[in-house]
N, C-alpha and C. Protein backbone atom coordinates (compact mmCIF):
# COMPACT_ATOMS: atom_id res chain seq x y z
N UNK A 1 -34.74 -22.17 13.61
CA UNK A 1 -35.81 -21.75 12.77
C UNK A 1 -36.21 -20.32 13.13
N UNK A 2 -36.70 -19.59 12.04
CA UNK A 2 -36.39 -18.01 12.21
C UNK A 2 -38.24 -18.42 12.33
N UNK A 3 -39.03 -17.24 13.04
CA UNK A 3 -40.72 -17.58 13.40
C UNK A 3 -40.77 -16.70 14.46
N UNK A 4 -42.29 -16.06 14.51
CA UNK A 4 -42.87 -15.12 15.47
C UNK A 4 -43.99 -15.89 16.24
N UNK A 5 -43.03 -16.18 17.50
CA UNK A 5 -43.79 -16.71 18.99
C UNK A 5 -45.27 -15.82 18.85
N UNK A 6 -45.74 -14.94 18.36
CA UNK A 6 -46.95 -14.32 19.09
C UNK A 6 -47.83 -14.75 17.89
N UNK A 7 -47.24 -14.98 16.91
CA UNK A 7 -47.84 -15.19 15.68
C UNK A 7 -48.99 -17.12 15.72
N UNK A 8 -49.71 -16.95 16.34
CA UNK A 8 -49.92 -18.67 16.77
C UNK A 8 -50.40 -19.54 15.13
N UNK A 9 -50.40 -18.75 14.08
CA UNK A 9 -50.27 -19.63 13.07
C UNK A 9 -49.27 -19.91 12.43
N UNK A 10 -47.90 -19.19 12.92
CA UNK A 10 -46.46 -20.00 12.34
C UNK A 10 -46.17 -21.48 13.36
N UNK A 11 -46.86 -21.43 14.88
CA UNK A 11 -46.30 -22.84 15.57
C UNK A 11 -47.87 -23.40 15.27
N UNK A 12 -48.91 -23.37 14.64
CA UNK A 12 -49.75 -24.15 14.42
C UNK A 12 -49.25 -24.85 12.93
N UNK A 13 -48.50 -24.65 12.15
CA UNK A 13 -47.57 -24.96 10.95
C UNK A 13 -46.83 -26.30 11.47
N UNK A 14 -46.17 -26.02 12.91
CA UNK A 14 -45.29 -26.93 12.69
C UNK A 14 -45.75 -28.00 13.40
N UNK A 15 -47.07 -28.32 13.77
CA UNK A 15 -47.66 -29.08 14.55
C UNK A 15 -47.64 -30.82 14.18
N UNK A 16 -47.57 -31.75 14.44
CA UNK A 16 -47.12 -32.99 13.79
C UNK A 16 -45.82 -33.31 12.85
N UNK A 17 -44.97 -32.08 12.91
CA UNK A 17 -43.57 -32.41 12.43
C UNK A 17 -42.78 -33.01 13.76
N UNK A 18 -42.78 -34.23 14.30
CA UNK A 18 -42.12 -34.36 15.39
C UNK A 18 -41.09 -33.71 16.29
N UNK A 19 -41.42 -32.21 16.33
CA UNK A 19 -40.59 -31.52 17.05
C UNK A 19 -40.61 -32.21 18.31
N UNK A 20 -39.64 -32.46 19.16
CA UNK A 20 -39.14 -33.40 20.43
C UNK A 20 -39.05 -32.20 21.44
N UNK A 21 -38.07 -30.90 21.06
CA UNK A 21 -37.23 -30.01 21.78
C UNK A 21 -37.66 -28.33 21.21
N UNK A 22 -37.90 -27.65 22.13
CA UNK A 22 -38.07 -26.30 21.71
C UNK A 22 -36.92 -25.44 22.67
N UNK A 23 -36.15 -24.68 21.86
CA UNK A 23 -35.53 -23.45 22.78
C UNK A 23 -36.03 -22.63 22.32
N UNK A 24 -36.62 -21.96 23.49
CA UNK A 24 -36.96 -20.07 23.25
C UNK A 24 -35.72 -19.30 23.84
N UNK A 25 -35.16 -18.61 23.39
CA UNK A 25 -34.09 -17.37 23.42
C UNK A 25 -34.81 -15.95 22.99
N UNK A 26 -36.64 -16.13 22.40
CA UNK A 26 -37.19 -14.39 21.88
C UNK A 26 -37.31 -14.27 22.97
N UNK A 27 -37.39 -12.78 22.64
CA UNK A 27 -37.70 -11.97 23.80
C UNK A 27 -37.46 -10.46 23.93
N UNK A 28 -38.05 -9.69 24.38
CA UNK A 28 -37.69 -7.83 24.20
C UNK A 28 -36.98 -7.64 25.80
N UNK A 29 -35.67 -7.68 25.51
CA UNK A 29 -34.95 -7.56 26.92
C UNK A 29 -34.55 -6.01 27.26
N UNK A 30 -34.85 -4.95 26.40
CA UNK A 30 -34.93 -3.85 26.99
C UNK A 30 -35.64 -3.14 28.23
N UNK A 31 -35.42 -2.57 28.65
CA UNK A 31 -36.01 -2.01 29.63
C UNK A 31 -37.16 -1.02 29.48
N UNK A 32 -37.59 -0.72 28.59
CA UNK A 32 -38.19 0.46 28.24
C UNK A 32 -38.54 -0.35 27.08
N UNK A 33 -40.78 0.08 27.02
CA UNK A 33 -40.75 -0.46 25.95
C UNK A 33 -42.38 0.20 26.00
N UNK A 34 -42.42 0.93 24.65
CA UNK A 34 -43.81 1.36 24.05
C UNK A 34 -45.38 0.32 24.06
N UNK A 35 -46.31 0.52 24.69
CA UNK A 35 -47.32 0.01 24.95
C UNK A 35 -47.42 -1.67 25.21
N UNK A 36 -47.68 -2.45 24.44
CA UNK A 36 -47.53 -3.69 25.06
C UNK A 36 -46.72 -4.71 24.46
N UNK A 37 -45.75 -4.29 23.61
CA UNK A 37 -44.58 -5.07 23.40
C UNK A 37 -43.97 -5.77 24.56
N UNK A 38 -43.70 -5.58 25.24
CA UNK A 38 -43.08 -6.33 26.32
C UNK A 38 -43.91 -7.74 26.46
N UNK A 39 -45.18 -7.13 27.33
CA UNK A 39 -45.96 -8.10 27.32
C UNK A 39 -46.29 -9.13 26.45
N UNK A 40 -46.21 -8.86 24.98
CA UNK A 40 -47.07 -9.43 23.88
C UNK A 40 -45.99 -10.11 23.54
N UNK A 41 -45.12 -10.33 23.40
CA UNK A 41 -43.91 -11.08 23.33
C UNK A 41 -43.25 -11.80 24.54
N UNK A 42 -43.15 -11.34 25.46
CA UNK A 42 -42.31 -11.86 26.45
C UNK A 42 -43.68 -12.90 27.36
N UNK A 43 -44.69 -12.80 27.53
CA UNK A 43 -45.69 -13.39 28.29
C UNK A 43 -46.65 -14.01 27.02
N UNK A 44 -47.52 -13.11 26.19
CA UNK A 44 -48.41 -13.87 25.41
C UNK A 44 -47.32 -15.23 24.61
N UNK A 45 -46.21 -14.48 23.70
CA UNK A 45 -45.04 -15.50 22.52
C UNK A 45 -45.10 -16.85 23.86
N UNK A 46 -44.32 -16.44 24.88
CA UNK A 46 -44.11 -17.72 25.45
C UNK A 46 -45.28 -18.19 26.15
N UNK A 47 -46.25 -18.06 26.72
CA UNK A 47 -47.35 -18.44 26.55
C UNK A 47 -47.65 -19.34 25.32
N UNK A 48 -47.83 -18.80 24.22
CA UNK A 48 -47.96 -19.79 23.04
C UNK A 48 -47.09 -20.76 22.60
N UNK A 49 -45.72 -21.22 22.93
CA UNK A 49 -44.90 -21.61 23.02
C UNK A 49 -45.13 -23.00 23.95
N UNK A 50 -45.36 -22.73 24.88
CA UNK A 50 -45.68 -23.70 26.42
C UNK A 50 -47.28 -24.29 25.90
N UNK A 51 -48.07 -23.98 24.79
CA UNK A 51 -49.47 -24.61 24.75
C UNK A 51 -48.95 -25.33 23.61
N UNK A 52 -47.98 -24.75 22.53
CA UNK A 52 -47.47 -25.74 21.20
C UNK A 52 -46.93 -26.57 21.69
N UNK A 53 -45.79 -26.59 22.53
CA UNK A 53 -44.93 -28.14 23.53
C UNK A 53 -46.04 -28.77 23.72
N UNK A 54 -47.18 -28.38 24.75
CA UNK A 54 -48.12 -28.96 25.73
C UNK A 54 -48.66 -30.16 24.70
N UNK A 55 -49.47 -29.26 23.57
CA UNK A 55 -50.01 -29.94 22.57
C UNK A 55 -48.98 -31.26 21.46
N UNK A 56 -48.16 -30.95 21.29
CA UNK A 56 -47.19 -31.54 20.27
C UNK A 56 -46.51 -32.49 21.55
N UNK A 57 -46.23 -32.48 22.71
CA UNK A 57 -45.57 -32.84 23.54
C UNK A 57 -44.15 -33.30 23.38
N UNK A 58 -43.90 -32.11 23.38
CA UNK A 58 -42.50 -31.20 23.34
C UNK A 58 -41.79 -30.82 24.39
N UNK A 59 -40.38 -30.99 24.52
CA UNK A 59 -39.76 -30.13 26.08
C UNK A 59 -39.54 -28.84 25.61
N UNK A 60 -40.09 -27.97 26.11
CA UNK A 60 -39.56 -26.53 26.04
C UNK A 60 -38.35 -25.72 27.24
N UNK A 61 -37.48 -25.32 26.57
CA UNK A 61 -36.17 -25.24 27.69
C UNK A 61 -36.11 -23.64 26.80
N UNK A 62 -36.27 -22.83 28.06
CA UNK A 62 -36.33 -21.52 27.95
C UNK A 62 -35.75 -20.68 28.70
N UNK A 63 -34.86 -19.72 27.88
CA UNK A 63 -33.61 -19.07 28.20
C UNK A 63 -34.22 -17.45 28.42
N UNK A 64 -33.44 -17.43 29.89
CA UNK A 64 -33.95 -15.73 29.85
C UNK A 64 -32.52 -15.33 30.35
N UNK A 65 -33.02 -13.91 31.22
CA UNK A 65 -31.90 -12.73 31.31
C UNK A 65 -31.78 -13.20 32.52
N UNK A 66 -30.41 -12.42 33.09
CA UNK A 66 -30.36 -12.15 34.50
C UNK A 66 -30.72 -11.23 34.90
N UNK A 67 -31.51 -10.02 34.43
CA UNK A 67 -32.18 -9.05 34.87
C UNK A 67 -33.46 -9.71 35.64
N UNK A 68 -33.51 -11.05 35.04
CA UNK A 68 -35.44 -11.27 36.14
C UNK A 68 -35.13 -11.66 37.01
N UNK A 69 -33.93 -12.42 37.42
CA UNK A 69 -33.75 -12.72 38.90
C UNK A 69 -33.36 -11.57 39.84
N UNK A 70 -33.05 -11.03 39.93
CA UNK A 70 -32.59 -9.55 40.60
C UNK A 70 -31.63 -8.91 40.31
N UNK A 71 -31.45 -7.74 41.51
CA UNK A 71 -30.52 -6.97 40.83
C UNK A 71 -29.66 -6.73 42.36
N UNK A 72 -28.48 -6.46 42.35
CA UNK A 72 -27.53 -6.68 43.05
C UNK A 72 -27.08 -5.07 43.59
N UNK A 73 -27.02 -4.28 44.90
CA UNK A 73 -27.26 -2.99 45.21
C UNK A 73 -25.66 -2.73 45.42
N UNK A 74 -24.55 -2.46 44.44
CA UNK A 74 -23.56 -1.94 44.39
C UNK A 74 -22.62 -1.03 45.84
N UNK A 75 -23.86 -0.49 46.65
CA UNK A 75 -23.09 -0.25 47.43
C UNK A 75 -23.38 -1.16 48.85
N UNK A 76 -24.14 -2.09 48.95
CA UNK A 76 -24.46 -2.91 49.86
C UNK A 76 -23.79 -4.35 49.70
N UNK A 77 -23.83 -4.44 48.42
CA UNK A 77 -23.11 -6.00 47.49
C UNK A 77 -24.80 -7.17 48.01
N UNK A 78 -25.74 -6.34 48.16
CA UNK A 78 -26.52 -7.54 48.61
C UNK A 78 -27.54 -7.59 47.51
N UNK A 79 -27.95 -8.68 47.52
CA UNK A 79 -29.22 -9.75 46.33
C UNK A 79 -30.48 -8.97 46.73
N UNK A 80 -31.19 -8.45 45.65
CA UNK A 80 -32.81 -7.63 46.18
C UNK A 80 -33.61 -8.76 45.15
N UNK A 81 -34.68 -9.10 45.38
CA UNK A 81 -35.51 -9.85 44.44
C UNK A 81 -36.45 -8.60 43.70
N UNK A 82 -36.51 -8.87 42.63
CA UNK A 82 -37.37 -8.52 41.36
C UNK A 82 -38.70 -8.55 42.25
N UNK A 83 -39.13 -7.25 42.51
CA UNK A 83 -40.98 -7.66 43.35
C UNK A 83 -41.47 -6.31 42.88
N UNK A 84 -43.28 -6.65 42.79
CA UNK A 84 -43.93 -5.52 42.23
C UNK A 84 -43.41 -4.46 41.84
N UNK A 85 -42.86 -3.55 43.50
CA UNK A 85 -42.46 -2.80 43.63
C UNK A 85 -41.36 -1.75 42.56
N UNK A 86 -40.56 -2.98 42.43
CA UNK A 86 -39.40 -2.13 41.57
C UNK A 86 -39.84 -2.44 39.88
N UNK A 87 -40.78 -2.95 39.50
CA UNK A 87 -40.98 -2.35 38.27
C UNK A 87 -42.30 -1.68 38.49
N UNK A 88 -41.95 -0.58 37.14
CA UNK A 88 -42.65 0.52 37.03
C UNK A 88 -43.69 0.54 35.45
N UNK A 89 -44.92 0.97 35.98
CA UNK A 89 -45.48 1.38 35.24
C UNK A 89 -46.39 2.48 34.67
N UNK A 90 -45.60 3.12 33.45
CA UNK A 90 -45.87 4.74 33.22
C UNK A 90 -46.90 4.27 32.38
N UNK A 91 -48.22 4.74 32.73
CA UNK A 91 -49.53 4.05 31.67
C UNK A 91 -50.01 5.79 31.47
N UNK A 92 -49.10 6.82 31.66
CA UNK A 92 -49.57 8.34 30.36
C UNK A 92 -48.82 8.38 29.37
N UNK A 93 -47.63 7.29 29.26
CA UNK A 93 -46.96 7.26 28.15
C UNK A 93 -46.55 5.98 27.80
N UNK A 94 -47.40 4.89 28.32
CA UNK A 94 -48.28 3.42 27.64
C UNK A 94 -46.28 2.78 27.60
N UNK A 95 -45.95 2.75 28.52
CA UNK A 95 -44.43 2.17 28.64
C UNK A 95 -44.59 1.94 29.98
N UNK A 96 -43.65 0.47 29.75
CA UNK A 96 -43.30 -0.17 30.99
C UNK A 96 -41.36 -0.42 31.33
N UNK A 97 -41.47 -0.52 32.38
CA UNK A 97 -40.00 -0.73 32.68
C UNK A 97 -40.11 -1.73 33.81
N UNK A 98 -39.66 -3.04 33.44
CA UNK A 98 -39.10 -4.03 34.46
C UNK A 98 -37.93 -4.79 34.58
C-alpha cells in the first residue's frame, strides 16, 4: 500500500481493517538532508507507525539500513558503533548528516 507514515490521517483510515502485519521499508536514507526531513520521517513516520500497530494490535517488522549499525574503518577492518559523536549537526544550514 502506497501512504505517508507522517501523515497520521492516512493510518487513522486504516484502523479496524484487520491489518495483522505492518512492514515499514520508508525512510530518507541519504545522508544529507535539509531541515527536518530526516527526522520527520525517519523518527516522527515510524513513531506513528509503532502507535497504529500498538492501537490496531499489529506486528510491525521494520526494515532499515546498514548505515545505523556502523561503519567499518577500511584501513583498520575494525567495527566503530554509530555514537553521538560521528553524526553531525550543521544547524546554520538546518542539515543533518547521520
Amino acid at each position: 500500500m502506497d501512504g505517508d507514515i507522517t501523515n497520521t490521517g492516512t493510518l487513522e483510515s486504516l484502523k479496524g481493517l484487520g491489518i495483522s502485519t505492518v512492514y515499514n521499508c520508508a525512510a530518507v536514507v541519504k545522508h544529507y538532508a535539509a531541515g527536518d526531513e530526516l527526522e520527520k520521517i525517519n523518527v516522527e513516520g515510524v513513531s506513528n507507525l509503532v502507535e497504529f500497530c500498538r492501537s490496531d494490535n499489529a506486528r510491525l517488522i521494520h526494515i532499515s539500513t546498514v548505515s545505523v549499525s556502523g561503519m567499518i574503518s577500511r584501513a583498520r577492518k575494525k567495527v566503530r558503533s554509530l555514537t553521538r559523536g560521528l553524526c553531525t549537526l550543521d544547524r546554520k544550514l538546518k542539515t543533518s548528516m547521520c
